[in-house]
Protein backbone atom coordinates (compact mmCIF):
# COMPACT_ATOMS: atom_id res chain seq x y z
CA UNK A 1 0.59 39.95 -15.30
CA UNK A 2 0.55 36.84 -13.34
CA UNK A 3 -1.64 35.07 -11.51
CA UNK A 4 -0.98 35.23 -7.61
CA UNK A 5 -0.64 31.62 -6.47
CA UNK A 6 -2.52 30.08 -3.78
CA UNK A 7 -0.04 29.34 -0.63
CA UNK A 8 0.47 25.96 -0.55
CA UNK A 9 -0.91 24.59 2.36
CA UNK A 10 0.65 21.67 4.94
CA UNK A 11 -1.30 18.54 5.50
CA UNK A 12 -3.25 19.56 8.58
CA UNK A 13 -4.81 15.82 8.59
CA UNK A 14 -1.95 13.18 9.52
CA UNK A 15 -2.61 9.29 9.20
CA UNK A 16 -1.37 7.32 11.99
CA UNK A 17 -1.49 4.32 10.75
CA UNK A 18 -2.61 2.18 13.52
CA UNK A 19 -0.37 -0.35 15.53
CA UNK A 20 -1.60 -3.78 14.03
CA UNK A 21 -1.99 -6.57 16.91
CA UNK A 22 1.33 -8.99 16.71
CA UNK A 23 -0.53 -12.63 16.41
CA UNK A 24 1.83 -15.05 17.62
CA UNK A 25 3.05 -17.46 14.39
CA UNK A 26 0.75 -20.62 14.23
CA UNK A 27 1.97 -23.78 14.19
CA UNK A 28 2.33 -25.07 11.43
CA UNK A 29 1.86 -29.29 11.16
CA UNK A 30 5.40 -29.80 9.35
CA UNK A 31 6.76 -27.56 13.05
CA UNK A 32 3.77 -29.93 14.69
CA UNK A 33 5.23 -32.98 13.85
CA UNK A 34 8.93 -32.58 14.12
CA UNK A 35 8.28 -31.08 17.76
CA UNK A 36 6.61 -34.31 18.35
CA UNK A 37 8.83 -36.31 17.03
CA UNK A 38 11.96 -34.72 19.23
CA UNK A 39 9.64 -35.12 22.11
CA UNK A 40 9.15 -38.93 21.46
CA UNK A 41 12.02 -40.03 20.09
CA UNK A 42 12.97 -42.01 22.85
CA UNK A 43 9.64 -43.87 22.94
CA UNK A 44 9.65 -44.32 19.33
CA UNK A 45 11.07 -47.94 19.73
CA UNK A 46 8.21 -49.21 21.90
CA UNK A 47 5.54 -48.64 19.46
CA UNK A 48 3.17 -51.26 17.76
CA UNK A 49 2.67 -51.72 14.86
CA UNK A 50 -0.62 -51.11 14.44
CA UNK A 51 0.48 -47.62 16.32
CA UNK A 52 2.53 -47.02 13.55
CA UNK A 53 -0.09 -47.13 11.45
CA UNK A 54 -1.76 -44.90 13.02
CA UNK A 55 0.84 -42.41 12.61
CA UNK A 56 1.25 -43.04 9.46
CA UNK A 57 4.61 -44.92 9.30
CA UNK A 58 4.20 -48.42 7.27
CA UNK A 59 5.15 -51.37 9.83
């Protein structure tokens, strides 16, 4: 004789996993600087040299 099987059951408890905020991408200083760089290109010619150091460019 066999043993009567308990009915199985349905989840009655579903997860909803919750909606995660969207954070907008940060920018990064690599996307930084070549945004800057576009922006100022056309005043890159009028800089001193000691500006240029300052940015990090060798005179």
């Amino acid at each position: 004789m066999t043993k009567r099987q308990r009915p199985i059951k349905p989840h009655t408890r579903v997860v909803v996993p919750k909606p995660r905020q969207y954070e907008p991408p940060k920018p990064t200083a690599l996307a930084m600087s070549i945004h800057l760089a576009l922006r100022y290109w056309h005043r890159a010619d009028n800089l001193t040299p000691e500006q240029w150091r300052a940015v990090g460019v060798p005179a």
